[in-house]
C-alpha atoms as a PDB file:
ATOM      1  CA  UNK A   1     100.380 138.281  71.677  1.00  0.00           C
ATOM      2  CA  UNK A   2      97.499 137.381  74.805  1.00  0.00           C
ATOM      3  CA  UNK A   3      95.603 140.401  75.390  1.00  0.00           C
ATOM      4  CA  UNK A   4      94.665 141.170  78.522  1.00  0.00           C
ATOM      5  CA  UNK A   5      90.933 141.446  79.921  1.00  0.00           C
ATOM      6  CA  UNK A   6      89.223 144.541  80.341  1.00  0.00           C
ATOM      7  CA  UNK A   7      88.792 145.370  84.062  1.00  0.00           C
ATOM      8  CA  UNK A   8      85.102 145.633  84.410  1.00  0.00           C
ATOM      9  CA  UNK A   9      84.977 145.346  87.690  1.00  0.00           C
ATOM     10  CA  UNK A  10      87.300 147.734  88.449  1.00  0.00           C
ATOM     11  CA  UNK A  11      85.966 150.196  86.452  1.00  0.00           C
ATOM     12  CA  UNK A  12      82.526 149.606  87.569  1.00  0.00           C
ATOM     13  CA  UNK A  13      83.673 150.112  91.357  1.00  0.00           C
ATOM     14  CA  UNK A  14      85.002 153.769  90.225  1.00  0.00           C
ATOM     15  CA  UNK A  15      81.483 154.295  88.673  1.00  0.00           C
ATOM     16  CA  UNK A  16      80.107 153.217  91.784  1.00  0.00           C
ATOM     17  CA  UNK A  17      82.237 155.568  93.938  1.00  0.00           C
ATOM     18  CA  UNK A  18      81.250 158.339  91.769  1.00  0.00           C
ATOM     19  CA  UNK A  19      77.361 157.755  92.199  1.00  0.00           C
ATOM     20  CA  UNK A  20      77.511 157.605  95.818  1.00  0.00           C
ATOM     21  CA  UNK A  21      80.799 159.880  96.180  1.00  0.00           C
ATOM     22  CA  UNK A  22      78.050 163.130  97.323  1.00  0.00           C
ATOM     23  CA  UNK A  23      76.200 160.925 100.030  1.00  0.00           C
ATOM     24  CA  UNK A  24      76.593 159.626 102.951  1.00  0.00           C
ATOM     25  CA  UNK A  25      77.555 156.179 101.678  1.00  0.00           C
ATOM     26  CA  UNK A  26      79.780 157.339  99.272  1.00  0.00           C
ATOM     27  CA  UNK A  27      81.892 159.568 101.897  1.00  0.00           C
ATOM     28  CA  UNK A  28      82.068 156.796 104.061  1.00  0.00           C
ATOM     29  CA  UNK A  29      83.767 154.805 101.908  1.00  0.00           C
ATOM     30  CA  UNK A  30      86.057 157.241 100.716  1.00  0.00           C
ATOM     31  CA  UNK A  31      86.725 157.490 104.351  1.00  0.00           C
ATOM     32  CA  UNK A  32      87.599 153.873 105.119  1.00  0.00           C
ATOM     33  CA  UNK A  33      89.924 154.056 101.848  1.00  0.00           C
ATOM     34  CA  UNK A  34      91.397 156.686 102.798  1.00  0.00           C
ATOM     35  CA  UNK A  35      92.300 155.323 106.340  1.00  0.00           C
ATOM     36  CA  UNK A  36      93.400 151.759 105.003  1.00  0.00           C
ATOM     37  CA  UNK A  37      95.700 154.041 102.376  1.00  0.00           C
ATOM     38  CA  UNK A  38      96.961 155.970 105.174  1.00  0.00           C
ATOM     39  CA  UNK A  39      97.974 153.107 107.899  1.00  0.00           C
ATOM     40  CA  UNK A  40      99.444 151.313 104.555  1.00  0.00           C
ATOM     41  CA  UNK A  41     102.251 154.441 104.018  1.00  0.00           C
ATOM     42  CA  UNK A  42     102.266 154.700 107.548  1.00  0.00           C
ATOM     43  CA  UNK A  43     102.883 151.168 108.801  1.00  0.00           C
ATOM     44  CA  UNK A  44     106.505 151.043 107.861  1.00  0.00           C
ATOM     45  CA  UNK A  45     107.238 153.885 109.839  1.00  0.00           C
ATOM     46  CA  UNK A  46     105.535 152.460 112.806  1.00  0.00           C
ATOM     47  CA  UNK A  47     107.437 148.852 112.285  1.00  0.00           C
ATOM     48  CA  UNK A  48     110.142 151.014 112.454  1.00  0.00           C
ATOM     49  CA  UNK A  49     110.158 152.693 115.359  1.00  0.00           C
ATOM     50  CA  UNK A  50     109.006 149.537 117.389  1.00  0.00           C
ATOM     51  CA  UNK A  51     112.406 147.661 116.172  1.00  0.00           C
ATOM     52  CA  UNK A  52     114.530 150.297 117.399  1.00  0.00           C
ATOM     53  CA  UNK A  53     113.047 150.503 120.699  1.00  0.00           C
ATOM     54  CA  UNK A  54     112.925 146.886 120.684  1.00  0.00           C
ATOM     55  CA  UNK A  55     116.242 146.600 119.851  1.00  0.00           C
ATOM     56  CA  UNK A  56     117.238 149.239 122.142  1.00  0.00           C
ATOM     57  CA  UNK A  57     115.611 147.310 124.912  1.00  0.00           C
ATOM     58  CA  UNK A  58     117.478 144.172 124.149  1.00  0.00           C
ATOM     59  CA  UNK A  59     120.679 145.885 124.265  1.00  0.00           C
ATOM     60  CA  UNK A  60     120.206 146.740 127.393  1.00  0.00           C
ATOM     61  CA  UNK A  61     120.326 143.426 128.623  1.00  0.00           C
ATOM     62  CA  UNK A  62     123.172 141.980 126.279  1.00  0.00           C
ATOM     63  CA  UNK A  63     126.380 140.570 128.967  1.00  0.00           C
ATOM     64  CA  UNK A  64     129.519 139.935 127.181  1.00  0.00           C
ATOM     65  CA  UNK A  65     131.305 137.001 128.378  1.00  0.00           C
ATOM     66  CA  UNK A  66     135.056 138.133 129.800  1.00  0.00           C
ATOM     67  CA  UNK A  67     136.568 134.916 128.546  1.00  0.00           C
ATOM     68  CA  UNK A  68     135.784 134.631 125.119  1.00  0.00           C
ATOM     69  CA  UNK A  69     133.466 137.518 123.904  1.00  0.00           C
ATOM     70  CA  UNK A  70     130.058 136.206 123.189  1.00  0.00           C
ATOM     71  CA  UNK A  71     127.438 137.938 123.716  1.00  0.00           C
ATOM     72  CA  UNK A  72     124.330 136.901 125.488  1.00  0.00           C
ATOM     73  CA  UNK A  73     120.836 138.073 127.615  1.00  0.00           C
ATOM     74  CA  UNK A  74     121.737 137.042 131.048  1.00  0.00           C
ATOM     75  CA  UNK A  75     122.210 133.804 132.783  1.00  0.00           C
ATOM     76  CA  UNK A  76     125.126 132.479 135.224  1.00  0.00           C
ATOM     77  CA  UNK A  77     127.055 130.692 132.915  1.00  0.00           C
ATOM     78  CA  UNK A  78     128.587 131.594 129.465  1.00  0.00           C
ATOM     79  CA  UNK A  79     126.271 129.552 126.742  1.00  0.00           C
ATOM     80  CA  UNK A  80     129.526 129.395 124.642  1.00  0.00           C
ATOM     81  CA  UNK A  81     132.600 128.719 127.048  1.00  0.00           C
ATOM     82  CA  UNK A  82     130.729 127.938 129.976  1.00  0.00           C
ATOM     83  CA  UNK A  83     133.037 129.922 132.098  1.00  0.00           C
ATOM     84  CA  UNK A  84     131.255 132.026 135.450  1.00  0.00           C
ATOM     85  CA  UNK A  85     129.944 135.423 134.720  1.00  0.00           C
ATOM     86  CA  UNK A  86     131.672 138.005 136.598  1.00  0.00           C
ATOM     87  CA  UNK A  87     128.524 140.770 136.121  1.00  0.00           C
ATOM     88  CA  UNK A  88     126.392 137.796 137.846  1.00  0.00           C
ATOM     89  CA  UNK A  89     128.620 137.275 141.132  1.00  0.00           C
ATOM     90  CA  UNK A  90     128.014 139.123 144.451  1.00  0.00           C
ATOM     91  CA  UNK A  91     130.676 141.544 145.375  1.00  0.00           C
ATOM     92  CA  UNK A  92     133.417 140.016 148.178  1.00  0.00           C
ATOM     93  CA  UNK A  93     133.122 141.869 151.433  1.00  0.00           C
ATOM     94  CA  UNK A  94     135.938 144.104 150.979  1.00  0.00           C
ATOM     95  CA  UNK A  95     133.707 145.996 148.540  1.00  0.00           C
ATOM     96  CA  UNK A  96     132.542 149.321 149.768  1.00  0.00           C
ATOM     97  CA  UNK A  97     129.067 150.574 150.442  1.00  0.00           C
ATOM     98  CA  UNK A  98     128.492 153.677 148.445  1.00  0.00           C
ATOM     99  CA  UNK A  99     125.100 154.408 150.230  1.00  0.00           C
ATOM    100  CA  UNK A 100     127.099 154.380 153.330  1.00  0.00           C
ATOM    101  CA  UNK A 101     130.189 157.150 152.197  1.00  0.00           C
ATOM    102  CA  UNK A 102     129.541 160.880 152.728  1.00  0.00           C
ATOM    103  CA  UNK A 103     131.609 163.530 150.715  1.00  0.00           C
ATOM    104  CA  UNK A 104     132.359 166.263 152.176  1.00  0.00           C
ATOM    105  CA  UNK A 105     132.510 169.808 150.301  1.00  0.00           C
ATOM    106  CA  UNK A 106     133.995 172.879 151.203  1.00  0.00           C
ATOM    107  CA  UNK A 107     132.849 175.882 149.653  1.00  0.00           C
ATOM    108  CA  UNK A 108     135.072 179.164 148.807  1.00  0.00           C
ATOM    109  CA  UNK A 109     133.818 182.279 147.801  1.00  0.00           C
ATOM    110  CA  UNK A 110     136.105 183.527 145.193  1.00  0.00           C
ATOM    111  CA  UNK A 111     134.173 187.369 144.569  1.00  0.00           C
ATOM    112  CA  UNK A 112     135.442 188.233 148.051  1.00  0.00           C
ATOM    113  CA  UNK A 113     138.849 188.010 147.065  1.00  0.00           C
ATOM    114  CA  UNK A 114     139.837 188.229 143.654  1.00  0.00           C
ATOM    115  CA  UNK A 115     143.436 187.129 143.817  1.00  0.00           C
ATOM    116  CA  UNK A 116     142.761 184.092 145.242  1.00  0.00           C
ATOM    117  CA  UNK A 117     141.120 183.072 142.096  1.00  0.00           C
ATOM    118  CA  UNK A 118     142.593 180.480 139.414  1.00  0.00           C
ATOM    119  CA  UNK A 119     143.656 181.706 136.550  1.00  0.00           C
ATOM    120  CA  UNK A 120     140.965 180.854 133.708  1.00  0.00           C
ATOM    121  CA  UNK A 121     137.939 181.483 135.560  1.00  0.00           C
ATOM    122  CA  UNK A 122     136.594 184.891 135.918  1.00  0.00           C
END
């Protein structure tokens, strides 16, 4: 059975950290290990996050092809089939205008007369 080395160095670093743990030295460098100990639990958390909004993003911009399903991030033709993306083509000109329609709303006031009201509200 190898045994194993002694870790001088190691053990000599915690010495040192120790010696100069009460000065200014020794507080920085607690400092800067604590800070690379904290971004090293942290940074999963942060890869994380990004992916999802990442991913998020992307599937925003994922078109499905009608003809055979594939999915894809834009473009005029399916990479797959080939076949002409409807999302892609202009509408025809019997499409209508929505900025141009106007709804029109007529309001009741149903406290004035209480038997006019539905039955379910109020």
């Amino acid at each position: 059975m190898q045994q194993r080395p002694i870790p001088w160095f190691w053990i000599s670093l915690g010495g040192l950290l120790l010696l100069l743990a009460p000065g200014p030295a020794g507080r920085l460098l607690l400092d800067l290990l604590g800070g690379i100990t904290l971004t090293l639990l942290l940074l999963p958390l942060l890869l994380g996050a990004a992916g999802w909004i990442g991913w998020q993003l992307l599937r925003r911009q994922l078109r499905t092809c009608d003809a055979c399903g594939f999915s894809r991030v834009g473009g005029e033709f399916c990479p797959a089939c080939g076949s002409a993306s409807t999302a892609v083509e202009s509408p025809g000109p019997e499409a209508e205008d929505v900025r141009q329609m106007t709804i029109d709303v007529e309001a009741t006031d149903l406290t004035a007369d209480p038997e006019r009201s539905e039955p379910g509200q109020r």
